[in-house]
N, C-alpha and C. Protein backbone atom coordinates (compact mmCIF):
# COMPACT_ATOMS: atom_id res chain seq x y z
N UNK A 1 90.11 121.36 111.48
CA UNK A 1 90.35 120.57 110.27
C UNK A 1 91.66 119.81 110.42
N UNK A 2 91.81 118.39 110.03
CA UNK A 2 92.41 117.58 110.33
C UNK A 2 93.55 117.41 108.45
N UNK A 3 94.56 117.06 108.62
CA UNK A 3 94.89 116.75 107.43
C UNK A 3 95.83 115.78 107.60
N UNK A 4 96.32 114.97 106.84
CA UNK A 4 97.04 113.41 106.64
C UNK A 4 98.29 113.86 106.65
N UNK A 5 99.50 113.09 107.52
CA UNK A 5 100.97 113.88 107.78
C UNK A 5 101.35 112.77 105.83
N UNK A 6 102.38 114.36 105.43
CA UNK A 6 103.05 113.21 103.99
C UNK A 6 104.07 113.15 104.50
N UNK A 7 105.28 112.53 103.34
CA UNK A 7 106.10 112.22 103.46
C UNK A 7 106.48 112.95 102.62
N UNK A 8 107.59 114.21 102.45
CA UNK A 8 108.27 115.30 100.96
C UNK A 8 108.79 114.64 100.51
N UNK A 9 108.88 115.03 99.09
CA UNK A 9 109.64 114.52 97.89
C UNK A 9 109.70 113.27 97.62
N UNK A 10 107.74 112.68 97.80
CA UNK A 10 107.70 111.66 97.39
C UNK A 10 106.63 111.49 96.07
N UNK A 11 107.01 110.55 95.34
CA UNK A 11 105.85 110.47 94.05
C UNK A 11 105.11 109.13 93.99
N UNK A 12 103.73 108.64 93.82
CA UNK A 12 103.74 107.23 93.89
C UNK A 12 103.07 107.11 92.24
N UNK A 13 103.38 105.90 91.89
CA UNK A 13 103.03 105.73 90.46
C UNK A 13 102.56 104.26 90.61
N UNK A 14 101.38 104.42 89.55
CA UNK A 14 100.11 102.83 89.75
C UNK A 14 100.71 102.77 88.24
N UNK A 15 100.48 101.16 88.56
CA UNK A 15 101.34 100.34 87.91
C UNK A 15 100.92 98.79 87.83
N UNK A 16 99.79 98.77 86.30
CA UNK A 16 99.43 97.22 85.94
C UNK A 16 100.30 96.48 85.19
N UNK A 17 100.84 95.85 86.18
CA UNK A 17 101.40 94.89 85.80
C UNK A 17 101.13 93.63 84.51
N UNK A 18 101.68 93.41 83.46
CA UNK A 18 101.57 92.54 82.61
C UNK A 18 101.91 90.79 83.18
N UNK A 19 103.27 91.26 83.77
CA UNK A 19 104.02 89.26 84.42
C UNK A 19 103.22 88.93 85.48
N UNK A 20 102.38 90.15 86.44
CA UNK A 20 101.91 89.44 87.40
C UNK A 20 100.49 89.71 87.04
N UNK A 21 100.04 90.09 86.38
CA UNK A 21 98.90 90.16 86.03
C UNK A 21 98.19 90.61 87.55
N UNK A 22 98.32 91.87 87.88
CA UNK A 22 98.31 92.44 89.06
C UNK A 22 98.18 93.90 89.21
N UNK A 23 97.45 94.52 89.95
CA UNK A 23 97.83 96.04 90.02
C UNK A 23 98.96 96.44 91.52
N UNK A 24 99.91 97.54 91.05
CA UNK A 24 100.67 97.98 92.21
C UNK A 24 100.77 99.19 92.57
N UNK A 25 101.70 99.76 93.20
CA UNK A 25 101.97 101.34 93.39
C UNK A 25 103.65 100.89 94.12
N UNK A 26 104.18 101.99 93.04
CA UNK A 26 105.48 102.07 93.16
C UNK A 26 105.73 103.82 93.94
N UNK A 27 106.28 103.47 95.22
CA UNK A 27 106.35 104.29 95.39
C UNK A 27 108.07 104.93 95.57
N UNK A 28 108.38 106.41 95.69
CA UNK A 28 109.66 106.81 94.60
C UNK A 28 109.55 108.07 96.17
N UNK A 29 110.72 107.95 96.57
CA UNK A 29 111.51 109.13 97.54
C UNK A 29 112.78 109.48 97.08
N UNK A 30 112.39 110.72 96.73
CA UNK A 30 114.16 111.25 96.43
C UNK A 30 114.38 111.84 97.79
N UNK A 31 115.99 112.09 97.43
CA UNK A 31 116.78 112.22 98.88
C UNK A 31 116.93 113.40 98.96
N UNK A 32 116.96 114.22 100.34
CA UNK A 32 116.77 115.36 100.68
C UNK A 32 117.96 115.77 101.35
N UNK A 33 118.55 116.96 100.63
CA UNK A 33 120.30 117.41 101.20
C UNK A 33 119.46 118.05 102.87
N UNK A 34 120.88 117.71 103.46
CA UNK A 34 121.17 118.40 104.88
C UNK A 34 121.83 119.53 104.76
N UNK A 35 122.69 119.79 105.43
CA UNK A 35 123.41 120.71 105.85
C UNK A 35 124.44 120.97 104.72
N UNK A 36 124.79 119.60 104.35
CA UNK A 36 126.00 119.66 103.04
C UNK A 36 125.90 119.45 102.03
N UNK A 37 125.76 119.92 101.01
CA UNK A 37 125.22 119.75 99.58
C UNK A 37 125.55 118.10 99.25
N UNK A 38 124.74 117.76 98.09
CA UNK A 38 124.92 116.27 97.71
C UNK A 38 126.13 116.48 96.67
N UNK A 39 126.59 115.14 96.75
CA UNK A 39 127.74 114.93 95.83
C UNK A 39 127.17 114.58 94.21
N UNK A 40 127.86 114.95 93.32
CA UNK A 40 127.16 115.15 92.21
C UNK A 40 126.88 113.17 91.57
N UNK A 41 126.17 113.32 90.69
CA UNK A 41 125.85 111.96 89.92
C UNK A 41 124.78 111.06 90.06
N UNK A 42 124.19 110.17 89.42
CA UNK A 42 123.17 109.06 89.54
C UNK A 42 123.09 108.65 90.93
N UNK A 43 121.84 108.75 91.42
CA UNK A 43 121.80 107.87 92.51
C UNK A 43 121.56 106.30 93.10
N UNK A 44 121.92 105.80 93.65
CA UNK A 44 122.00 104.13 94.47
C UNK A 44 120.56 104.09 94.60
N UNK A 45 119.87 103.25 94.65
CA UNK A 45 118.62 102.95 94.43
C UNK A 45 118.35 101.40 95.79
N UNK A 46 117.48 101.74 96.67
CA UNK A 46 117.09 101.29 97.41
C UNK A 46 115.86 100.62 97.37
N UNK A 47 115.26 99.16 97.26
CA UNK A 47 114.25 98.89 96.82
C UNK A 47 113.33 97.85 97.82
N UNK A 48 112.22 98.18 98.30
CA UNK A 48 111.63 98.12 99.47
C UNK A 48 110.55 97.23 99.23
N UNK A 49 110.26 95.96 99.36
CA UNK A 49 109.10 95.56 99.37
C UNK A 49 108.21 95.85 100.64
N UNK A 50 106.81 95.43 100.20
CA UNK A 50 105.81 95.48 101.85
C UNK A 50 105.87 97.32 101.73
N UNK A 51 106.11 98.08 100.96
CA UNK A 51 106.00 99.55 101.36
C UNK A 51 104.67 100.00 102.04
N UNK A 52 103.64 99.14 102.11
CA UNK A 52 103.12 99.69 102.68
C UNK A 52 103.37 99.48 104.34
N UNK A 53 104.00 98.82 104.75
CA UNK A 53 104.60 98.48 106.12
C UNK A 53 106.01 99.23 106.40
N UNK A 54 106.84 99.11 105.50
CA UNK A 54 107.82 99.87 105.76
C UNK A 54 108.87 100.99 105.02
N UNK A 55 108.03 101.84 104.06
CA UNK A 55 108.28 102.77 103.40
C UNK A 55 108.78 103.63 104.13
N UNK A 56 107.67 104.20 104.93
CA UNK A 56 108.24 105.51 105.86
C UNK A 56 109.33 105.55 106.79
N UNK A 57 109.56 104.22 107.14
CA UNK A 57 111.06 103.54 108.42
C UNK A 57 111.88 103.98 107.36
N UNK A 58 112.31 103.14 105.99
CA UNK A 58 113.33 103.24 105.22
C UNK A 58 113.64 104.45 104.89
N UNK A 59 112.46 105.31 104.53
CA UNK A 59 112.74 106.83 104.04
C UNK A 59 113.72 107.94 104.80
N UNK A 60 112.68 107.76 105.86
CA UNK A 60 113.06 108.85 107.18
C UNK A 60 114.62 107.96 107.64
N UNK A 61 114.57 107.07 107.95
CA UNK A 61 116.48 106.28 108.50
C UNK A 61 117.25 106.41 107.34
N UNK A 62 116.97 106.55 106.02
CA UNK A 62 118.36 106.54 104.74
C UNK A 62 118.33 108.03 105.07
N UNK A 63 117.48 108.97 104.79
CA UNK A 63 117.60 110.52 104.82
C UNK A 63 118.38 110.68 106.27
N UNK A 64 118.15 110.64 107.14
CA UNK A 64 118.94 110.84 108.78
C UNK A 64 120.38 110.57 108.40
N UNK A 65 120.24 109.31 107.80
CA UNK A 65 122.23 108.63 108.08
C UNK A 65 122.57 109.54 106.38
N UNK A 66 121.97 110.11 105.98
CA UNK A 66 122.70 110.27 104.39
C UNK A 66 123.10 111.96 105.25
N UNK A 67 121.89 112.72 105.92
CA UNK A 67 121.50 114.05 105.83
C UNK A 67 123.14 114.20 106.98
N UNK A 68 122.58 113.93 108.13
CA UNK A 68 123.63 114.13 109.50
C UNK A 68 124.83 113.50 109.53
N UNK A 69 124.61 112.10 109.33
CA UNK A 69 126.38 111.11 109.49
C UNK A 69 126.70 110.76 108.37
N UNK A 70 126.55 111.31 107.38
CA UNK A 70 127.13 110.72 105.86
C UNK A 70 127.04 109.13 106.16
N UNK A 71 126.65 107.78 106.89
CA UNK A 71 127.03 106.74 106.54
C UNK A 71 126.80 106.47 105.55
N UNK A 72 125.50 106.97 104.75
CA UNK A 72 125.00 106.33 103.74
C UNK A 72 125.31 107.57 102.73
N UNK A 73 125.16 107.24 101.09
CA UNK A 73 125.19 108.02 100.27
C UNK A 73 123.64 108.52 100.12
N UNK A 74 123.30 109.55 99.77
CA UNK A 74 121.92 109.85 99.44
C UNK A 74 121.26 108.71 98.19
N UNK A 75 120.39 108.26 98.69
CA UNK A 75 119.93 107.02 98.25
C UNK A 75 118.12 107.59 97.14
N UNK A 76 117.88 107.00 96.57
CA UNK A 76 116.40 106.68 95.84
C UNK A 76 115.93 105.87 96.43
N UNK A 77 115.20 106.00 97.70
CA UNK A 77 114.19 105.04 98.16
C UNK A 77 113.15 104.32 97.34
N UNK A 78 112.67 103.13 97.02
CA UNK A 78 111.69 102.29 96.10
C UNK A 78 110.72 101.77 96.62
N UNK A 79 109.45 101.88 97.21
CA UNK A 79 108.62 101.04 98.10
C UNK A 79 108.03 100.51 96.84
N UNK A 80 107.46 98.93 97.01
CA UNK A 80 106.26 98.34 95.74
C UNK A 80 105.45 98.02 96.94
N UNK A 81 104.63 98.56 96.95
CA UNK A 81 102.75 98.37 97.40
C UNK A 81 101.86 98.61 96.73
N UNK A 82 100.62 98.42 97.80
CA UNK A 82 99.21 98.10 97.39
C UNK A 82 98.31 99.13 97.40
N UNK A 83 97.43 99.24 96.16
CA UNK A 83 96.60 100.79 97.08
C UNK A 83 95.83 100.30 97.87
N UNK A 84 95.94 100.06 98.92
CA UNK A 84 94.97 99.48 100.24
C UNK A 84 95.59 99.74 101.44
N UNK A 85 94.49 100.34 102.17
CA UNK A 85 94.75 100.67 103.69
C UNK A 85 94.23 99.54 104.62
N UNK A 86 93.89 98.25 104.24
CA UNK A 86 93.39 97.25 104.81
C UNK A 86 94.50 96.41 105.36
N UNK A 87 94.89 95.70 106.38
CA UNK A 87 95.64 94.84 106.71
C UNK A 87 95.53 93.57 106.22
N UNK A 88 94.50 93.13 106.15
CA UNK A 88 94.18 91.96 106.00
C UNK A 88 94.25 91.34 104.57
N UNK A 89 93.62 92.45 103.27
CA UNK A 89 94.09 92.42 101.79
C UNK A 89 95.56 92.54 101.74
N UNK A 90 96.05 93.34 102.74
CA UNK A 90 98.03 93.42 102.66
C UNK A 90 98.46 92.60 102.78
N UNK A 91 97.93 91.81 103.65
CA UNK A 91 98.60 90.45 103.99
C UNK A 91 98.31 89.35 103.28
N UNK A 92 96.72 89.54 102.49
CA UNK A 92 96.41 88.39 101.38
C UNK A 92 97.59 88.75 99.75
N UNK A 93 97.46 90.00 99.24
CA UNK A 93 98.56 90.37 98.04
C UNK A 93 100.01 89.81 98.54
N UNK A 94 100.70 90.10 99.78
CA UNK A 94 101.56 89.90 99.96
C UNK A 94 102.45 88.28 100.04
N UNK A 95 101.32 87.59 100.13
CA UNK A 95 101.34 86.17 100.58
C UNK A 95 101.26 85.57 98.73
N UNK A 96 100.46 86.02 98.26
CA UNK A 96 100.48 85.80 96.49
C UNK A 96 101.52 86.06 96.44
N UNK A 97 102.62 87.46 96.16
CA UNK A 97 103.56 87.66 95.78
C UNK A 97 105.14 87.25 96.06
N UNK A 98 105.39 86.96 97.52
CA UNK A 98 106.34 86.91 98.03
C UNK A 98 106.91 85.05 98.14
N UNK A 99 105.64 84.21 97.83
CA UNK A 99 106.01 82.94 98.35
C UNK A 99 106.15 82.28 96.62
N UNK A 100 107.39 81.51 96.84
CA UNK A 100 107.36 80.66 95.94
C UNK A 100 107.04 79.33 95.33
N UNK A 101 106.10 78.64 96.16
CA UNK A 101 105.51 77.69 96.29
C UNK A 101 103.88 77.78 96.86
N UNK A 102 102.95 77.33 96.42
CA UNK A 102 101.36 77.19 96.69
C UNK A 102 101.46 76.66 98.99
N UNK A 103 102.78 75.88 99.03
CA UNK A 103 102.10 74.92 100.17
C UNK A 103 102.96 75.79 101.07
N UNK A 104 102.30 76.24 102.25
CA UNK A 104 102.87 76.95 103.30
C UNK A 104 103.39 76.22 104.13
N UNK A 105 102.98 74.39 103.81
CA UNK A 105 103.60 73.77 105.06
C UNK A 105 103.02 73.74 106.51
N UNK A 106 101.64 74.71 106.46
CA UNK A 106 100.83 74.33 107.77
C UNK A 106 99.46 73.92 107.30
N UNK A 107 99.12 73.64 106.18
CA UNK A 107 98.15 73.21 105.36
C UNK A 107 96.87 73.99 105.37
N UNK A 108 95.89 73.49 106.59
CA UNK A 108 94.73 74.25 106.28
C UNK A 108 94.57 75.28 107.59
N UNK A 109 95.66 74.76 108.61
CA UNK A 109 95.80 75.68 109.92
C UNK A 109 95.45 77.08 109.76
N UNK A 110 96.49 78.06 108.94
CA UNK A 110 95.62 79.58 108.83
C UNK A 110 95.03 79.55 108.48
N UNK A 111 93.98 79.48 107.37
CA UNK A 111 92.84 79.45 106.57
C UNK A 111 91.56 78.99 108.06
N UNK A 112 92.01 78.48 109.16
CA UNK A 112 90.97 77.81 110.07
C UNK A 112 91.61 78.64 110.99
N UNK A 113 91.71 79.84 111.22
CA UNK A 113 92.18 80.40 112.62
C UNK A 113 91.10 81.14 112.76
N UNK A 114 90.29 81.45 114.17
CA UNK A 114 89.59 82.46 114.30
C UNK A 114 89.59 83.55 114.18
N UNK A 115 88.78 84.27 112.91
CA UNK A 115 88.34 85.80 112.74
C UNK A 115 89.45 85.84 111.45
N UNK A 116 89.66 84.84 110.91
CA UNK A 116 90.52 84.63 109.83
C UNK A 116 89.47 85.33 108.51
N UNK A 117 89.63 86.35 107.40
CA UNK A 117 88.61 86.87 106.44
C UNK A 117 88.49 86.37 105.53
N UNK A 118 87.25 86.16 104.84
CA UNK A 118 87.54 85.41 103.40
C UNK A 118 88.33 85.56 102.66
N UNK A 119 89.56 84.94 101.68
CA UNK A 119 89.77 85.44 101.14
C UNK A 119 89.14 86.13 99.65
N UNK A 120 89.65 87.10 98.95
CA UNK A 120 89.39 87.92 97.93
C UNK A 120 89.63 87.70 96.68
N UNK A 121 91.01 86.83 96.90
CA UNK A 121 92.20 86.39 95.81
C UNK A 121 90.82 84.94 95.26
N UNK A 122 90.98 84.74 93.94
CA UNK A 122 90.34 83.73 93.50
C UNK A 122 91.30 82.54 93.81
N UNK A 123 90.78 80.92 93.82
CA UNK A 123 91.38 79.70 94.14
C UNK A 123 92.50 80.03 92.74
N UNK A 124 93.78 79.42 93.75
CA UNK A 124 94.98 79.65 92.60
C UNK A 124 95.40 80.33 92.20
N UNK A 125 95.22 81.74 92.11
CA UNK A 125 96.01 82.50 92.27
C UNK A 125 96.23 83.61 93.88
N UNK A 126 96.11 82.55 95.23
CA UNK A 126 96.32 83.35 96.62
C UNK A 126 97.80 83.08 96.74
N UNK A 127 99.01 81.99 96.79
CA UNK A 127 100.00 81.64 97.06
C UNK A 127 100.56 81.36 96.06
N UNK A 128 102.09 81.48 95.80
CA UNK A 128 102.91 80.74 94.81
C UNK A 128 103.12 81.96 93.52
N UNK A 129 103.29 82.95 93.79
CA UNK A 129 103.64 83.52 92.13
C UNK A 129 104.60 84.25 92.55
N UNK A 130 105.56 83.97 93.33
CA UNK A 130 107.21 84.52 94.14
C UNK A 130 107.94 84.62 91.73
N UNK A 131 107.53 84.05 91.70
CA UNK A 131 108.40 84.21 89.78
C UNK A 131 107.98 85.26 89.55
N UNK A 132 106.79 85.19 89.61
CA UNK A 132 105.75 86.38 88.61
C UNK A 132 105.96 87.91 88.99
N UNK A 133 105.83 87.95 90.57
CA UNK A 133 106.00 88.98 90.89
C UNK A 133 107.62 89.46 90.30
N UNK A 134 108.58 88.83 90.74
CA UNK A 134 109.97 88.65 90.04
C UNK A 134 110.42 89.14 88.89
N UNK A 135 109.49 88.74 87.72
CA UNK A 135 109.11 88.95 86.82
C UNK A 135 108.61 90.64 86.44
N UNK A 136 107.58 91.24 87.57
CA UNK A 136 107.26 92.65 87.50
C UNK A 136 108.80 93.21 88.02
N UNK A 137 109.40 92.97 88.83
CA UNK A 137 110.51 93.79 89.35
C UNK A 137 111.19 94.12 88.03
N UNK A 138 111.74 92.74 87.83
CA UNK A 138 112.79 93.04 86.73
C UNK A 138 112.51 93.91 85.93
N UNK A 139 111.12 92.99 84.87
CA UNK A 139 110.95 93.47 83.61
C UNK A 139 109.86 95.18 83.62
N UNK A 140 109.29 95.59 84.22
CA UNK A 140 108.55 96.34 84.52
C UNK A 140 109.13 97.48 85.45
N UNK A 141 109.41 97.40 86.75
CA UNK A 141 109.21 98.47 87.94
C UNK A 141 110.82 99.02 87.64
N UNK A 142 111.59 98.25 87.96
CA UNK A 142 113.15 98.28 87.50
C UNK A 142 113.48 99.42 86.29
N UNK A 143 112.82 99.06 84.91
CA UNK A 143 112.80 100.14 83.54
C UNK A 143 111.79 101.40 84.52
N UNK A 144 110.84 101.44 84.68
CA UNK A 144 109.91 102.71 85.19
C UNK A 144 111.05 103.54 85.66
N UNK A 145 111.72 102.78 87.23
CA UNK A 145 112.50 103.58 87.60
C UNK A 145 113.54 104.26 86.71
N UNK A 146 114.52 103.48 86.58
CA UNK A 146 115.37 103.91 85.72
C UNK A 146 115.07 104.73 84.41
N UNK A 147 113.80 105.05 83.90
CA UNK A 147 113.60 105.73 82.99
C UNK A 147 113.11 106.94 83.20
N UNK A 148 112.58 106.88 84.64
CA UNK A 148 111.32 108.76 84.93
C UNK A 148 113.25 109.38 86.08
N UNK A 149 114.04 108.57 86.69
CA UNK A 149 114.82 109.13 87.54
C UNK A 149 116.19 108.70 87.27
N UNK A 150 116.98 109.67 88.21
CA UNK A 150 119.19 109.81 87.48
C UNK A 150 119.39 108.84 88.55
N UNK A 151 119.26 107.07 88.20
CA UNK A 151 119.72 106.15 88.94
C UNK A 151 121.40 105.62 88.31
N UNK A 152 122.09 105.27 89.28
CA UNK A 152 123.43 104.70 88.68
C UNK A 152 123.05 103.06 88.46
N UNK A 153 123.65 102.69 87.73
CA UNK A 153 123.92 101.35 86.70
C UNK A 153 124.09 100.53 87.93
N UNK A 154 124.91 100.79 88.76
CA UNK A 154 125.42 99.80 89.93
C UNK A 154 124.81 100.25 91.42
N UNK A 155 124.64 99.76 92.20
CA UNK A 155 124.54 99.67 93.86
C UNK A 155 123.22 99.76 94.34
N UNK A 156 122.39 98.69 93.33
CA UNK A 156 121.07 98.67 93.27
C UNK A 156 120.46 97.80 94.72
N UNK A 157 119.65 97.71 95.86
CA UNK A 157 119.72 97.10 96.99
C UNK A 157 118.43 96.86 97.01
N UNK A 158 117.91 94.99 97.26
CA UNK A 158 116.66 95.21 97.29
C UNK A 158 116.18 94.38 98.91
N UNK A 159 115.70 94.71 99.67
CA UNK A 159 114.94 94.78 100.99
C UNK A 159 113.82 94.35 101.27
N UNK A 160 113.82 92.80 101.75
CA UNK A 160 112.66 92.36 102.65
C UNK A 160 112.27 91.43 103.86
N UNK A 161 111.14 91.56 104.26
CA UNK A 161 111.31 91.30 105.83
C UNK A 161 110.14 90.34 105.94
N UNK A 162 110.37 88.85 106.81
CA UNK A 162 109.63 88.14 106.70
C UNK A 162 109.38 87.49 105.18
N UNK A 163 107.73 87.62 105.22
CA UNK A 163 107.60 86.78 103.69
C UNK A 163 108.40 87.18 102.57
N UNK A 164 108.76 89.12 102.88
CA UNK A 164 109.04 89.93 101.77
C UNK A 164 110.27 89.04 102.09
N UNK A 165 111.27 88.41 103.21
CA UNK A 165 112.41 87.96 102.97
C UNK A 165 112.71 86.80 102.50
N UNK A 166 112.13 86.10 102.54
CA UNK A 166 111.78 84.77 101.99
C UNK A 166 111.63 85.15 100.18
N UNK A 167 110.74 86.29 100.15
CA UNK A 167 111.02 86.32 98.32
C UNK A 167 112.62 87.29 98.37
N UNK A 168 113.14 87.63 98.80
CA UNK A 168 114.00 88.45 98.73
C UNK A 168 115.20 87.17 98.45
N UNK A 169 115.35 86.33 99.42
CA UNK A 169 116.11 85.00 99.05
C UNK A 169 115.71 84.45 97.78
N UNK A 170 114.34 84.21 97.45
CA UNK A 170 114.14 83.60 96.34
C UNK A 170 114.79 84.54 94.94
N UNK A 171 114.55 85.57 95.11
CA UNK A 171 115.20 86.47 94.18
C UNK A 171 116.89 86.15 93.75
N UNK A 172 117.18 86.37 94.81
CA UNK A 172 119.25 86.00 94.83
C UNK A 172 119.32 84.66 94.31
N UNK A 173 118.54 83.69 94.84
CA UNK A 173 118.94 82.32 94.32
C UNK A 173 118.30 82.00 92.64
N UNK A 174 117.11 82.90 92.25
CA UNK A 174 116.78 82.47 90.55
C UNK A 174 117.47 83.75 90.01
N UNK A 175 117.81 85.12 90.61
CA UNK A 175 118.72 86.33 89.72
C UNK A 175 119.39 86.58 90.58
N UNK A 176 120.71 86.50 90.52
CA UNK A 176 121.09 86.83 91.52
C UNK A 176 121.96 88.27 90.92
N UNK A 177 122.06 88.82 89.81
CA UNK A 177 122.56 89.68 88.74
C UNK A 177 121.36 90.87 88.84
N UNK A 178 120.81 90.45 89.33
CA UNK A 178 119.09 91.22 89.19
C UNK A 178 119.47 92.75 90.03
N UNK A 179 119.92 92.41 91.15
CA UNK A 179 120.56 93.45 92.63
C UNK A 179 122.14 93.70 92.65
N UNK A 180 122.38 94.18 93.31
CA UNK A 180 123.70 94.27 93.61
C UNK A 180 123.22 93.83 95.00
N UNK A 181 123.03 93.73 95.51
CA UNK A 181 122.49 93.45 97.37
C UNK A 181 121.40 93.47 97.90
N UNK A 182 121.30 91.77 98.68
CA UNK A 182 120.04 91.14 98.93
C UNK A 182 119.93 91.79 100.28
N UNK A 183 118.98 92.15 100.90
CA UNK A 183 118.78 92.14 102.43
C UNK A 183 117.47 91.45 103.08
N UNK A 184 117.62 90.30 103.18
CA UNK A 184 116.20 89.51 103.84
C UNK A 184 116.50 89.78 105.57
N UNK A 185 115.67 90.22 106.26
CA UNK A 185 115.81 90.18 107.18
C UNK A 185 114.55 89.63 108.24
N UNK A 186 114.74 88.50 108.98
CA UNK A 186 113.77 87.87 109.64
C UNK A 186 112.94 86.81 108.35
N UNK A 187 113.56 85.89 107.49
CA UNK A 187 113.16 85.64 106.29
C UNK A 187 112.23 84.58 106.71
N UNK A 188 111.21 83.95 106.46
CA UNK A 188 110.40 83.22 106.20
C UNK A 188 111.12 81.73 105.74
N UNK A 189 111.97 81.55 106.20
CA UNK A 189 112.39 80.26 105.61
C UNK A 189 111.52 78.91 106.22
N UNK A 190 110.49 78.89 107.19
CA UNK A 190 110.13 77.31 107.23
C UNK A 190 109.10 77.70 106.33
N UNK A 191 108.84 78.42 105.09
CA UNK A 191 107.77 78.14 104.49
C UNK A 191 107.69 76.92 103.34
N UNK A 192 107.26 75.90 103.39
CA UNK A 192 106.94 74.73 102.49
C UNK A 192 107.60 74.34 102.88
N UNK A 193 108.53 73.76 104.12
CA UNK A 193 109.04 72.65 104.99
C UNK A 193 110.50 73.04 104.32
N UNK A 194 110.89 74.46 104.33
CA UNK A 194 112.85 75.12 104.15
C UNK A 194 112.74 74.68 102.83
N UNK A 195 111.76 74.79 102.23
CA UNK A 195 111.94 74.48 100.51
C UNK A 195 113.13 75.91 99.78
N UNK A 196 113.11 76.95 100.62
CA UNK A 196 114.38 77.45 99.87
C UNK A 196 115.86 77.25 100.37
N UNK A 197 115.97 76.77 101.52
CA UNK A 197 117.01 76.06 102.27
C UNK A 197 117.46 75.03 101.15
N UNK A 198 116.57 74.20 100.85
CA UNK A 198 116.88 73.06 100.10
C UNK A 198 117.35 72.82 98.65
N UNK A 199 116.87 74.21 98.42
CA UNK A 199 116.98 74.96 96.57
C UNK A 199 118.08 75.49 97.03
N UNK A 200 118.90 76.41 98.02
CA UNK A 200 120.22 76.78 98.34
C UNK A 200 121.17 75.81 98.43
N UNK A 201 120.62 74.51 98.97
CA UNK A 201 121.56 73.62 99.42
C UNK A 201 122.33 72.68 98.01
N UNK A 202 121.19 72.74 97.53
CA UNK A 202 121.23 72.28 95.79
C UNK A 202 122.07 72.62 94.89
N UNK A 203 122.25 74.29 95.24
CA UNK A 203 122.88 75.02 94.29
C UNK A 203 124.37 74.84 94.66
């Protein structure tokens, strides 16, 4: 008999969204003492888009550097994903949520790549709701947390990679009050020909 490896002291909570008119799963890792007891008070809150890609990296690397080298303080890990084990729906939700503009700037190129899947998403709502989703963080996932767990007021960090970084920029540049600290890493910026380059450059 075979059984599925978890991840401890994790909780995931589904979550319909009203701003994005969307379903999610928020998923919630508390931090696990090492050797040295935790220091007392609210915890720093770490907030992960794409969890279903990179939940378990963030979990297991904040617990290591919090547990063994103190770099980090023991953190509240935050993944927002999908209930889907499909790649291909991950990558269609993700592409709705993360971009802030309908035009990718390669026009009909992906949509015509071979072994490319239908999409699922109805016309108009597949690309462009980078607000909306925005919109669930703030007004929605943000209160959940802070209301079921002992988060502190300040050193809130939110994390994404690729498209997730590209909305992660879009985030800092329409709230930038929203986080205490952006981390886009590998960001998506030629999407709609550096249309957030150009909204930065503006500002």
């Amino acid at each position: 008999m075979t059984r599925s490896v978890r991840i401890p002291h994790t909780h995931v909570h589904d979550v319909r969204s009203e701003h994005a008119e969307a379903q999610f799963q928020i998923w919630v890792a508390e931090p696990v003492a090492g050797v040295m007891p935790f220091p007392p008070g609210p915890r720093r809150v770490l907030y992960v888009l794409d969890a279903n890609l990179f939940f378990g990296t963030a979990v297991e690397t904040t617990r290591l550097m919090s547990q063994l080298y103190g770099e980090l303080p023991p953190l509240l890990v935050v993944g927002i994903g999908y209930d889907t084990d499909v790649p291909a729906v991950q990558a269609e939700l993700r592409a709705r949520d993360f971009t802030p503009t309908e035009d990718s700037g390669f026009g009909e190129m992906a949509r015509s790549l071979p072994g490319a899947p239908d999409p699922t998403l109805p016309e108009g709502r597949r690309l462009g709701r980078a607000e909306r989703f925005l919109d669930f963080l703030t007004e929605e996932a943000i209160p959940l947390v802070r209301d079921r767990y002992d988060v502190a007021e300040e050193g809130a960090t939110l994390f994404g990679s690729s498209l997730g970084g590209l909305f992660t920029l879009h985030a800092l540049l329409e709230r930038p009050d929203a986080f205490d600290a952006y981390v886009a890493v590998s960001p998506a910026i030629w999407w709609d020909d550096a249309e957030i380059l150009k909204r930065a450059e503006a500002m």
